[in-house]
Protein backbone atom coordinates (compact mmCIF):
# COMPACT_ATOMS: atom_id res chain seq x y z
CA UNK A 1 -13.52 -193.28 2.67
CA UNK A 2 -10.84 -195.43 4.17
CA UNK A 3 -12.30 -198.28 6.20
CA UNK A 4 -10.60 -197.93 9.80
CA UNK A 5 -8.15 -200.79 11.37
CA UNK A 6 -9.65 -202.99 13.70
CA UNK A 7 -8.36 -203.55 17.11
CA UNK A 8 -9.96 -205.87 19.52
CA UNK A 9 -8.56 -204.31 22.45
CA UNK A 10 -11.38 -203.57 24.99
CA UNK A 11 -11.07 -200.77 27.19
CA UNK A 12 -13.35 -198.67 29.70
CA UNK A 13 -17.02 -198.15 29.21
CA UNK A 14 -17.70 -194.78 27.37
CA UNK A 15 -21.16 -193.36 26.23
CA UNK A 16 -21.70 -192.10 22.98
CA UNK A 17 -23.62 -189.39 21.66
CA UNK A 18 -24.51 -189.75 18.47
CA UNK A 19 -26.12 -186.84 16.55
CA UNK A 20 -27.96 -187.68 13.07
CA UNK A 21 -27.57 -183.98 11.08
CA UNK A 22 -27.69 -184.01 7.51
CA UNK A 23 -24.83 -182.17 7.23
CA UNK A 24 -22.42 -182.92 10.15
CA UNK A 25 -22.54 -186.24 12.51
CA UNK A 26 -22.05 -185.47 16.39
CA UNK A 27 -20.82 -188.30 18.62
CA UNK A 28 -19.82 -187.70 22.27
CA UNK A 29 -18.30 -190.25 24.19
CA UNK A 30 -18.35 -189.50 28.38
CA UNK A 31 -15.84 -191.25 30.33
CA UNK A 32 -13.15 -191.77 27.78
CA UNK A 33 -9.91 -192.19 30.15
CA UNK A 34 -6.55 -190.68 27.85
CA UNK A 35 -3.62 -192.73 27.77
CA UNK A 36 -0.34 -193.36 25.85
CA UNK A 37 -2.07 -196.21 24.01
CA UNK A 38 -4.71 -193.98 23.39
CA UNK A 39 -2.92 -191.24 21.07
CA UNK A 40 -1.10 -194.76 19.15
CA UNK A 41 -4.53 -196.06 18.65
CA UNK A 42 -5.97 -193.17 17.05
CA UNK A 43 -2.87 -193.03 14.70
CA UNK A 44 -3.54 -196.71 14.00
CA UNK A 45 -6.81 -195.56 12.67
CA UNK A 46 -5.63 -193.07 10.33
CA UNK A 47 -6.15 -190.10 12.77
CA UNK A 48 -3.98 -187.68 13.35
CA UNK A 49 -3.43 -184.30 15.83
CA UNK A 50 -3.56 -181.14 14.32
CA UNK A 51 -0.20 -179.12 14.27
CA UNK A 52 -0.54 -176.91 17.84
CA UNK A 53 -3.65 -178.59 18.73
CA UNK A 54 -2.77 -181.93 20.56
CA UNK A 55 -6.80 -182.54 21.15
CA UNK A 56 -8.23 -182.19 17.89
CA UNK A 57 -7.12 -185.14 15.11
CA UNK A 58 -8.39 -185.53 11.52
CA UNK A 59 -8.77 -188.10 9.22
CA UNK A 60 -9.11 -188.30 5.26
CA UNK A 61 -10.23 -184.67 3.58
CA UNK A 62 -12.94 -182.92 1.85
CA UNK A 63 -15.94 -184.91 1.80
CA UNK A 64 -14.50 -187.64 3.43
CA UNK A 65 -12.96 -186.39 6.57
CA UNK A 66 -13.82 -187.02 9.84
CA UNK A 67 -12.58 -185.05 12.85
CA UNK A 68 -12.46 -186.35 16.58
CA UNK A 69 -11.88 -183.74 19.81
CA UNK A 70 -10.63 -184.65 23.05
CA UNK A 71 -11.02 -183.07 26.42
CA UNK A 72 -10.35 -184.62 29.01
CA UNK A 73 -12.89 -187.62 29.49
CA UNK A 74 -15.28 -186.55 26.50
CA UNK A 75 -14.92 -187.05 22.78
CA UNK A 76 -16.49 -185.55 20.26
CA UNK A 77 -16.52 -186.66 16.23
CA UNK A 78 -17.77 -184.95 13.38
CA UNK A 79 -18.15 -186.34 10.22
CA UNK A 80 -20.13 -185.05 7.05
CA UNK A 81 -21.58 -188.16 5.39
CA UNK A 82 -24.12 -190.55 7.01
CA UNK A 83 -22.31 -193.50 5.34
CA UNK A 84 -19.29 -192.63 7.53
CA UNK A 85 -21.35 -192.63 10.91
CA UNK A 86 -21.30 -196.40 11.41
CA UNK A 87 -17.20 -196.74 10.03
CA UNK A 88 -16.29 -194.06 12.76
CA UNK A 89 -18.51 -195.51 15.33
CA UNK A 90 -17.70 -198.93 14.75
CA UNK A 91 -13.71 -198.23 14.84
CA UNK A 92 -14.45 -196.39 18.43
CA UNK A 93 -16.05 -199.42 19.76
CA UNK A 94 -13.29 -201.97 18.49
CA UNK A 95 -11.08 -200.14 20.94
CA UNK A 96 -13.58 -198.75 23.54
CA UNK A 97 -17.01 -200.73 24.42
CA UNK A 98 -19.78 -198.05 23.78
CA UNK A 99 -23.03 -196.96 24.84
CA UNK A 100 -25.46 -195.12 22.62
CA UNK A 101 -27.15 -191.99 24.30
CA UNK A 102 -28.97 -190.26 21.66
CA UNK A 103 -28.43 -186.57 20.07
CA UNK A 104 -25.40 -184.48 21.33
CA UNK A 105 -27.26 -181.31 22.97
CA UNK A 106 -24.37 -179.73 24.85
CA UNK A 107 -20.66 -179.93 24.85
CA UNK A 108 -17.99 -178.10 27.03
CA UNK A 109 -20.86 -175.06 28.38
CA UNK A 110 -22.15 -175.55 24.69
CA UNK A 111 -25.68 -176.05 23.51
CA UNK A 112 -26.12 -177.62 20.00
CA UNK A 113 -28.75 -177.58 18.22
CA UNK A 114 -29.37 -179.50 14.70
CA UNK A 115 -31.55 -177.97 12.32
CA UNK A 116 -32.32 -180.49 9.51
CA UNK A 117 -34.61 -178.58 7.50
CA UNK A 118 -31.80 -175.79 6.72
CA UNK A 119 -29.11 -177.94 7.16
CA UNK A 120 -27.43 -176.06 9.97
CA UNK A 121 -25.77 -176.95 13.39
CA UNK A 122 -26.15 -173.83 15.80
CA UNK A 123 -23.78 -173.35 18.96
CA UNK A 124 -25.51 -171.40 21.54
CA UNK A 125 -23.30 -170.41 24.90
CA UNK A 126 -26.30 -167.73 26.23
CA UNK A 127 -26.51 -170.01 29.42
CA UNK A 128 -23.07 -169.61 30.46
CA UNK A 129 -22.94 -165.98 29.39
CA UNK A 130 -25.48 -165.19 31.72
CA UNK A 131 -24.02 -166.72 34.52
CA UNK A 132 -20.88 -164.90 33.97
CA UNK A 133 -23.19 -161.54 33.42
CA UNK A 134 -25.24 -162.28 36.72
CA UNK A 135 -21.87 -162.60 38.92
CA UNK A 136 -19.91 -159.64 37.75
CA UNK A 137 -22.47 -156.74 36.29
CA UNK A 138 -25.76 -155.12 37.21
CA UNK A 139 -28.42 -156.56 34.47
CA UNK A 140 -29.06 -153.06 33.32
CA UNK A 141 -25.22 -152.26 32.43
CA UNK A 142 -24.87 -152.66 28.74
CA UNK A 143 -22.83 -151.04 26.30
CA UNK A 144 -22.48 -151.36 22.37
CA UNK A 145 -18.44 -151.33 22.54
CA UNK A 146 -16.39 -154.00 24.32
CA UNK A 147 -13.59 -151.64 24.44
CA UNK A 148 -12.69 -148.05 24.90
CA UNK A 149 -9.18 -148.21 26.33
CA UNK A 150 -6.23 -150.04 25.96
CA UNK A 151 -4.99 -151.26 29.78
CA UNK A 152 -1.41 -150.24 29.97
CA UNK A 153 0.73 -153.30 31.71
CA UNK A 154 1.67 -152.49 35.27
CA UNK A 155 5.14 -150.70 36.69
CA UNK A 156 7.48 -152.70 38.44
CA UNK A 157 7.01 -150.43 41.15
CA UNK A 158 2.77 -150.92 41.13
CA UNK A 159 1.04 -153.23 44.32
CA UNK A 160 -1.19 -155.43 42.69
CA UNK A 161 -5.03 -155.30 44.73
CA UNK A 162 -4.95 -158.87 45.95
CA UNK A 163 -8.75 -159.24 45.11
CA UNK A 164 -8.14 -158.20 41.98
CA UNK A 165 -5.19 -160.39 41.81
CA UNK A 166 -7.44 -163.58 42.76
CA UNK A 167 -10.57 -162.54 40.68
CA UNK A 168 -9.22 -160.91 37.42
CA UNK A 169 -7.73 -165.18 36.13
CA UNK A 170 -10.63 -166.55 36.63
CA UNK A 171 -12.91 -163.96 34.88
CA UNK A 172 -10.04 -163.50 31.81
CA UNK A 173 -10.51 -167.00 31.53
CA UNK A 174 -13.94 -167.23 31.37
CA UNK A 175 -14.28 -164.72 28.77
CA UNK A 176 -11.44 -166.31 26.69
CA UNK A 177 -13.62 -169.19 26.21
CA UNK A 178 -16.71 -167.16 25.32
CA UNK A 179 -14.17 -165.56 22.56
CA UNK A 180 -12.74 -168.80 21.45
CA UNK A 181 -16.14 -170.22 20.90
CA UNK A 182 -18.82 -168.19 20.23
CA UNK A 183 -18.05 -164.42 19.99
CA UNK A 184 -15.11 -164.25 17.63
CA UNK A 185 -16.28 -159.87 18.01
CA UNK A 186 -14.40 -159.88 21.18
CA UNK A 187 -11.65 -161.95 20.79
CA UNK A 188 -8.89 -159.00 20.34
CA UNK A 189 -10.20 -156.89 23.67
CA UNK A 190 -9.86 -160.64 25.30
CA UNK A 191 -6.31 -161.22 24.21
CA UNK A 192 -4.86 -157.69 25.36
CA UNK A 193 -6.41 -158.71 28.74
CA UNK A 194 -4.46 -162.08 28.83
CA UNK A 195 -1.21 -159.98 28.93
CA UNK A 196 -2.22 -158.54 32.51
CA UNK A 197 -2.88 -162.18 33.97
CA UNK A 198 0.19 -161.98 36.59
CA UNK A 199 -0.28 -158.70 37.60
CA UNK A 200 -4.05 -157.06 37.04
CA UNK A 201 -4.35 -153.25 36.99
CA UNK A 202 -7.73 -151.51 38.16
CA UNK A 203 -7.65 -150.44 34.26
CA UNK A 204 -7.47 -153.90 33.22
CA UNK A 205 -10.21 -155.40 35.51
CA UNK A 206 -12.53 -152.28 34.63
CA UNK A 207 -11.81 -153.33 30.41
CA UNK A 208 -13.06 -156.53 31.76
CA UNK A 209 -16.05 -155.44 33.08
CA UNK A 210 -16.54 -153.46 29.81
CA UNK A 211 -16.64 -156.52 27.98
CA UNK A 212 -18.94 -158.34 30.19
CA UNK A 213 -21.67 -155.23 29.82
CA UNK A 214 -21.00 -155.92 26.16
CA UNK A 215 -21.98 -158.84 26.62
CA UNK A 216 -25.25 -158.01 28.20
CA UNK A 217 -26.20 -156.30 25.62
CA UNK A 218 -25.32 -158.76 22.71
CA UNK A 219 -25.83 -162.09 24.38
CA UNK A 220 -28.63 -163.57 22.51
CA UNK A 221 -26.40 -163.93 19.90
CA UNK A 222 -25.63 -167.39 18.74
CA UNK A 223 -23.17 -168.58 15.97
């Protein structure tokens, strides 16, 4: 792998997380501030963003890349070879002084768990599933289909409920990061409910609340 630049620029005081799986590397640093030089320093290093995805930048390929994620003040890096732990590590802190905390357990609503013995990393979001469960559906409400209509988008001529108006975002968006995360199986119901966002039908909300009783009924599912 290509040894990283050196910069002896210090900046703020992050904490890293570093995870030691066989097969993938987690580090997580807390309290990483973004800035202009920020995105020109990761360049420097041979890191680059992903086309459409500002946050996420790779470096190298195959066996040899490492990938770093940004959001907001955290950043986490995956790489797939111990040898590469201390290069990426020791590139971070020429730029950033650095704390190590130990194991990365849980990132963005996330758990993560490292299996060495089978050699797999498993991402578990039951915690925040059941938080969404416990606001919006009765425990017993379950169903084996996340979908059984198709919301039609509202006339012109339609007034919006204005509690549905102010509850429907913030549920949507909840489930859109379930879908984008862990279950992929309800990621098209999801999207046709991101077309209603400005203006929320009853049909739309109730799809909504079929998904969440889907939910309930598949949550212990983990990727």
């Amino acid at each position: 792998m290509t040894n990283f630049s050196k910069n002896n620029n210090k900046g703020l005081l992050p904490q890293i997380l570093l995870g030691s799986v066989v097969v993938v590397f987690l580090l997580q640093i807390s309290g990483f501030k973004r800035a202009t030089s920020d995105n020109s320093h990761l360049q420097h290093l041979g890191f680059f963003p992903v086309w459409g995805v500002p946050c996420v930048y790779l470096h190298g390929a195959g066996n040899d890349q490492a990938i770093i994620i940004i959001y907001v003040d955290d950043m986490l890096i995956t790489v797939p070879q111990r040898s590469q732990v201390n290069m990426v590590k020791q590139a971070i802190v020429d730029k950033w002084q650095i704390e190590d905390n130990n194991l990365a357990k849980e990132f963005l609503k996330t758990k993560i768990t490292c299996d060495h013995t089978n050699w797999t990393i498993t991402l578990d979001q039951r915690a925040y599933i059941r938080e969404i469960i416990s606001k919006w559906v009765k425990l017993e409400e379950k169903t084996r289909t996340p979908m059984t209509m198709t919301p039609v988008k509202a006339p012109g001529n339609l007034t919006i409920n204005e509690d549905i108006k102010q509850q429907y975002p913030t549920l949507v968006g909840k489930l859109l990061w379930v879908s984008n995360t862990i279950c992929l199986d309800i990621c098209y119901a999801v999207n046709v409910l991101t077309q209603h966002m400005s203006r929320p039908t009853t049909e739309a909300m109730q799809v909504s609340l079929c998904i969440i009783k889907y939910l309930n009924q598949t949550q212990d599912e983990v990727l």
